[in-house]
Protein backbone atom coordinates (compact mmCIF):
# COMPACT_ATOMS: atom_id res chain seq x y z
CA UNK A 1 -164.20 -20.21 -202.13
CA UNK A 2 -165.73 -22.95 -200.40
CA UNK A 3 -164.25 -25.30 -202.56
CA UNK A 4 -160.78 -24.16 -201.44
CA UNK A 5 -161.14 -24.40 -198.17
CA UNK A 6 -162.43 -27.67 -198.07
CA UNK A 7 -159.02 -29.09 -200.36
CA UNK A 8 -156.80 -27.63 -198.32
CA UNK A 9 -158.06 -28.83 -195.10
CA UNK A 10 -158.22 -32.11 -195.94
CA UNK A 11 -154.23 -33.12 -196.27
CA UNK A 12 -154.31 -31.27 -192.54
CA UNK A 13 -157.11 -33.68 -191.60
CA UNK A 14 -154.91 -36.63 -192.81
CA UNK A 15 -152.08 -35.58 -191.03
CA UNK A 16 -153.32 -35.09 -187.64
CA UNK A 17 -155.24 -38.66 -187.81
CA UNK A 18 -151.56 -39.98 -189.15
CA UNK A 19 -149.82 -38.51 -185.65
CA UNK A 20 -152.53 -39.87 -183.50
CA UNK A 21 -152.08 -43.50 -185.32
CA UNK A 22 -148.09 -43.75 -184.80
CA UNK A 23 -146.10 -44.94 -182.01
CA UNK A 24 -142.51 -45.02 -180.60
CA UNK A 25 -140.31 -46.14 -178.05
CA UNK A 26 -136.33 -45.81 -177.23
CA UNK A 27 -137.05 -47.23 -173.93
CA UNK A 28 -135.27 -43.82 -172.38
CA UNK A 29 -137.63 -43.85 -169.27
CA UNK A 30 -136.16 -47.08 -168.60
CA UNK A 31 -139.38 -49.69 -168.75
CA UNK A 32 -141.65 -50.55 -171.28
CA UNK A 33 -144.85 -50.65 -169.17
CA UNK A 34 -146.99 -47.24 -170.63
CA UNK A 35 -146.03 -45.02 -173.20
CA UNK A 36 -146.68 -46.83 -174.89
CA UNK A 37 -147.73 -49.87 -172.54
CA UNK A 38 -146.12 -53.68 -173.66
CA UNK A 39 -148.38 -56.46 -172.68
CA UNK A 40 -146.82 -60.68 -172.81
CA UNK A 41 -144.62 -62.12 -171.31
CA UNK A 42 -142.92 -59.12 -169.53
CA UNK A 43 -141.49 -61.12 -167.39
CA UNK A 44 -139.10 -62.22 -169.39
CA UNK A 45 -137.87 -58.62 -170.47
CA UNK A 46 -136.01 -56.12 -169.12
CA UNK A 47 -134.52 -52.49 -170.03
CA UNK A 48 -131.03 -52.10 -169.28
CA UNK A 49 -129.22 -49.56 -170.87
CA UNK A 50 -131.85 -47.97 -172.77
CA UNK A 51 -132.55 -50.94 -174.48
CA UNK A 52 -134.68 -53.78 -174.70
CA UNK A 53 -133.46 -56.86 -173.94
CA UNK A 54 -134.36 -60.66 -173.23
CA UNK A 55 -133.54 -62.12 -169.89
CA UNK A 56 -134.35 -65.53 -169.77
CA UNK A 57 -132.73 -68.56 -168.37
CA UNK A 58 -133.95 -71.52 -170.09
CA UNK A 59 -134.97 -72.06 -173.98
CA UNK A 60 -138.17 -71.07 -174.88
CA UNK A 61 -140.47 -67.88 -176.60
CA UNK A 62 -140.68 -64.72 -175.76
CA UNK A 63 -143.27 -61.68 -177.04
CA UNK A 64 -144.14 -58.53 -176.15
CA UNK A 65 -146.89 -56.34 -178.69
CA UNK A 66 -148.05 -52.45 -178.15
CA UNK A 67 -151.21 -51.14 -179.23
CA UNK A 68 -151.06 -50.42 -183.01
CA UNK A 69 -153.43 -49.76 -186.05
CA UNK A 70 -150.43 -48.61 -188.49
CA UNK A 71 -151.43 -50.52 -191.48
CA UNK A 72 -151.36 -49.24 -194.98
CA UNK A 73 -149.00 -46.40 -196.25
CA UNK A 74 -146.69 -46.44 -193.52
CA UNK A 75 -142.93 -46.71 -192.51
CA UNK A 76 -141.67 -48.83 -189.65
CA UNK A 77 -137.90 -48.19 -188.19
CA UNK A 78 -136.31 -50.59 -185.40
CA UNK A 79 -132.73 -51.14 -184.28
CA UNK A 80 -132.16 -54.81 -183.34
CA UNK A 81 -129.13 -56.90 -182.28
CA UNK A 82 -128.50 -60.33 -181.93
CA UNK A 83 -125.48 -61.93 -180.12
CA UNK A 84 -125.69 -64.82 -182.10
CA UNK A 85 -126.02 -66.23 -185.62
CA UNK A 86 -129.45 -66.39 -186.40
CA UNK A 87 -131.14 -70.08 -187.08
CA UNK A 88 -134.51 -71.53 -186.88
CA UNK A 89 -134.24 -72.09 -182.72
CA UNK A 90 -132.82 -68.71 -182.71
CA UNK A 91 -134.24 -66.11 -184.41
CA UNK A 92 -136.61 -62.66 -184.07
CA UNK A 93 -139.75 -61.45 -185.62
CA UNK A 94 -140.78 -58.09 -185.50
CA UNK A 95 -144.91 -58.39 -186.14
CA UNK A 96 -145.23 -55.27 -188.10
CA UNK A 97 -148.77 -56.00 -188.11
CA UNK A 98 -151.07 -58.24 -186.27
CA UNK A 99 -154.55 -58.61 -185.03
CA UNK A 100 -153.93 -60.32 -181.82
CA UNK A 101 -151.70 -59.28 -179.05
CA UNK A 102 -150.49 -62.84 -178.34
CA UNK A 103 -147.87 -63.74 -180.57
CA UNK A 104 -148.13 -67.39 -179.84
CA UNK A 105 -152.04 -67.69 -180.96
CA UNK A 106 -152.83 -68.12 -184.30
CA UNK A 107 -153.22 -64.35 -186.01
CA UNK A 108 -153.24 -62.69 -188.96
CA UNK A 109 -150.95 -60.02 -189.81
CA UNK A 110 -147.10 -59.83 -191.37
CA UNK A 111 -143.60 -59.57 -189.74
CA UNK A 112 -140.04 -59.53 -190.47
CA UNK A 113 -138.39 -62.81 -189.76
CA UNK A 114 -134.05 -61.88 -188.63
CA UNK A 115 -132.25 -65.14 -190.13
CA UNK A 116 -133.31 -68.68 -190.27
CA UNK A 117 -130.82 -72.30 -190.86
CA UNK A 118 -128.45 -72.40 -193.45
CA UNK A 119 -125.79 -70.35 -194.70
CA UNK A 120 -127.42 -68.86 -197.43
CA UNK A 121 -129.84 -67.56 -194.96
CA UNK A 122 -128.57 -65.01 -192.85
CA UNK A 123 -130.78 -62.11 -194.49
CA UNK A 124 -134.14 -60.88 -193.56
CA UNK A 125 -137.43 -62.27 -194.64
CA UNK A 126 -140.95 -60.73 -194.86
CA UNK A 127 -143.86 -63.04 -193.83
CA UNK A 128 -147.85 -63.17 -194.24
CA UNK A 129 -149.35 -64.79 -191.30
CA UNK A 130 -152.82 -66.69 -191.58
CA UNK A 131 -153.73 -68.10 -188.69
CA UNK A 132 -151.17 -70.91 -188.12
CA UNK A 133 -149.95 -70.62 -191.72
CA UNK A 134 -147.01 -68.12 -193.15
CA UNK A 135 -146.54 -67.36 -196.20
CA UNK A 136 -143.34 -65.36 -197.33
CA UNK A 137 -143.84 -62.59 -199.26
CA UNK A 138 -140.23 -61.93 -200.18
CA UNK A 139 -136.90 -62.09 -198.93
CA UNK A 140 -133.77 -59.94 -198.69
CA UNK A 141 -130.82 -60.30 -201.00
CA UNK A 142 -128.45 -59.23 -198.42
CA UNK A 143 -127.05 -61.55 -195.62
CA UNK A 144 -126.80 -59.14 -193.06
CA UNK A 145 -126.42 -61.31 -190.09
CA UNK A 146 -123.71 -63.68 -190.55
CA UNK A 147 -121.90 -63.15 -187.12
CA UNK A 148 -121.82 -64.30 -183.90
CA UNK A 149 -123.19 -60.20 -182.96
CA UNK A 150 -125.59 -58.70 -185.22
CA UNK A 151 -126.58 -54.83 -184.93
CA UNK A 152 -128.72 -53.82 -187.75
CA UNK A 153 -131.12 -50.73 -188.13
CA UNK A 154 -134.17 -51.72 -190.70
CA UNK A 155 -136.47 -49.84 -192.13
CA UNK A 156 -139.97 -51.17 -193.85
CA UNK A 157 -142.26 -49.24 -195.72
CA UNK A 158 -145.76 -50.31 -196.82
CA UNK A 159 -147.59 -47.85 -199.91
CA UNK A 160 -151.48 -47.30 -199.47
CA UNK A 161 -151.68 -50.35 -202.60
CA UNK A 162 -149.68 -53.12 -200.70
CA UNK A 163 -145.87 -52.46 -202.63
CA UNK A 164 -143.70 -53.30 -199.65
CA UNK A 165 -139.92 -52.12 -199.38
CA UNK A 166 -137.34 -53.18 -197.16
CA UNK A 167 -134.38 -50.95 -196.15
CA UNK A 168 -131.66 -51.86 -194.18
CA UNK A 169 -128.56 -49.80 -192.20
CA UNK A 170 -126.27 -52.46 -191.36
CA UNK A 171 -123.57 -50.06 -190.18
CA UNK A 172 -126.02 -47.99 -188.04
CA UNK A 173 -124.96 -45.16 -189.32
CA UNK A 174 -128.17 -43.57 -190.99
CA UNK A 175 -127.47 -44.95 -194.15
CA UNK A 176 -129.78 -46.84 -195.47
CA UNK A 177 -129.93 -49.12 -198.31
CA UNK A 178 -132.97 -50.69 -200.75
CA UNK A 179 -132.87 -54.61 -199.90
CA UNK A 180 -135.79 -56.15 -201.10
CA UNK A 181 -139.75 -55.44 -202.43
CA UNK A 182 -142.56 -57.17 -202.91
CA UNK A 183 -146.19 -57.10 -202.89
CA UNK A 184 -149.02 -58.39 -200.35
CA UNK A 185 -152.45 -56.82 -199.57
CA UNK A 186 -154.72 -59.52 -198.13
CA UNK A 187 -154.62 -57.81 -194.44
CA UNK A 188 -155.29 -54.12 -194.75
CA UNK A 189 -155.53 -53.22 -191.27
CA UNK A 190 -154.65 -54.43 -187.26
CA UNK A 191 -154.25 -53.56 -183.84
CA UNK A 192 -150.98 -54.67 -182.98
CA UNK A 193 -147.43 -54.39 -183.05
CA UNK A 194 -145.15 -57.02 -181.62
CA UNK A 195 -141.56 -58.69 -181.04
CA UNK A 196 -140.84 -62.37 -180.81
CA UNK A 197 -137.93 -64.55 -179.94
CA UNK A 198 -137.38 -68.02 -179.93
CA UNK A 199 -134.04 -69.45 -178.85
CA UNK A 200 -132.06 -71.86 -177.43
CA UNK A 201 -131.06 -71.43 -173.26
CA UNK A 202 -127.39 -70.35 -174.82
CA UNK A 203 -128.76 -67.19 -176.38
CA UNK A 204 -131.74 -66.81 -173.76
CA UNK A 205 -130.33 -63.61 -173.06
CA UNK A 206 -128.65 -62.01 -176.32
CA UNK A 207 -131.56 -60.14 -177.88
CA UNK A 208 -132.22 -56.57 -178.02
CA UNK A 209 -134.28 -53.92 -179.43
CA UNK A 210 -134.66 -50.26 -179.70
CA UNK A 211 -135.35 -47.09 -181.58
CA UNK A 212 -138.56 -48.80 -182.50
């Protein structure tokens, strides 16, 4: 009888240590400074309309990371658009996972890269970070950001071996479709989650985010 008990308590266990480990934010209460609490370059942000956004007035970076240890076996969900066509001087990385809050320093952790040069490029790409070195891990088969205004809901799942798999809405409509996999298990845990922009004084003000 003892036996019993103990096997069915643990998936409860596991469950309630799962809900204390996750995060979100919609960005409803209309700034992003506790609950959960943004640390960075806030000055550069704002919420307006529920939303996230950049508003900068020269080129530059931007970052802003949230306490995190969501690591292995996991599912991340963001909304993101960009009024622009992505490039390398204008682009956005969602750190998924990292172990330093600053986004500049050199860290170790992954994120999803939104669009780089080239025209064959406009598609999403999953990078290891080590230190100052990345290392992609795979890229999407989809170009999904080919316009001059990009909305796009993604979803990215991580399995308790490493198997990652990318999933992306690009109508926002709930549906979401299987874009790419791949595999990568040399950081198995972290402390942050993050957003970065870099871009050009143009598009200093034409990123958002939400529904993270």
């Amino acid at each position: 009888m003892f036996f019993r008990y103990l096997f069915l308590s643990l998936p409860l266990m596991a469950w309630a240590i799962t809900l204390k480990a996750q995060f979100s934010d919609s960005f409803c209460d209309g700034d992003f400074t506790h609950d959960p609490q943004w640390v960075g370059t806030t000055e550069k942000f704002v919420v307006e309309n529920q939303m996230l956004r950049l508003m900068d007035e020269t080129a530059g970076e931007a970052w802003l990371s949230t306490a995190s240890s969501l690591a292995m076996d996991v599912c991340w969900e963001f909304w993101v658009r960009l009024g622009f066509t992505p490039s390398d001087n204008n682009t956005a990385r969602i750190y998924v996972l990292s172990d330093q809050a600053d986004l500049l320093s050199p860290l170790n952790g992954y994120y999803l890269q939104l669009g780089k040069t080239g025209t064959g490029n406009k598609r999403l790409f999953l990078y290891r970070q080590q230190g100052s070195s990345h290392h992609l891990v795979f890229e999407g088969t989809g170009h999904h950001l080919p316009a001059s205004n990009n909305q796009i809901r993604i979803r990215l799942n991580r399995d308790a071996w490493g198997e990652w798999t990318l999933w992306v809405d690009p109508q926002g409509n709930g549906m979401f479709f299987p874009d790419a996999q791949g595999f990568d298990n040399v950081f198995q845990g972290g402390t942050w989650f993050g957003l970065y922009a870099r871009y050009t004084q143009s598009n200093a003000s034409s990123f958002y985010f939400d529904d993270l």
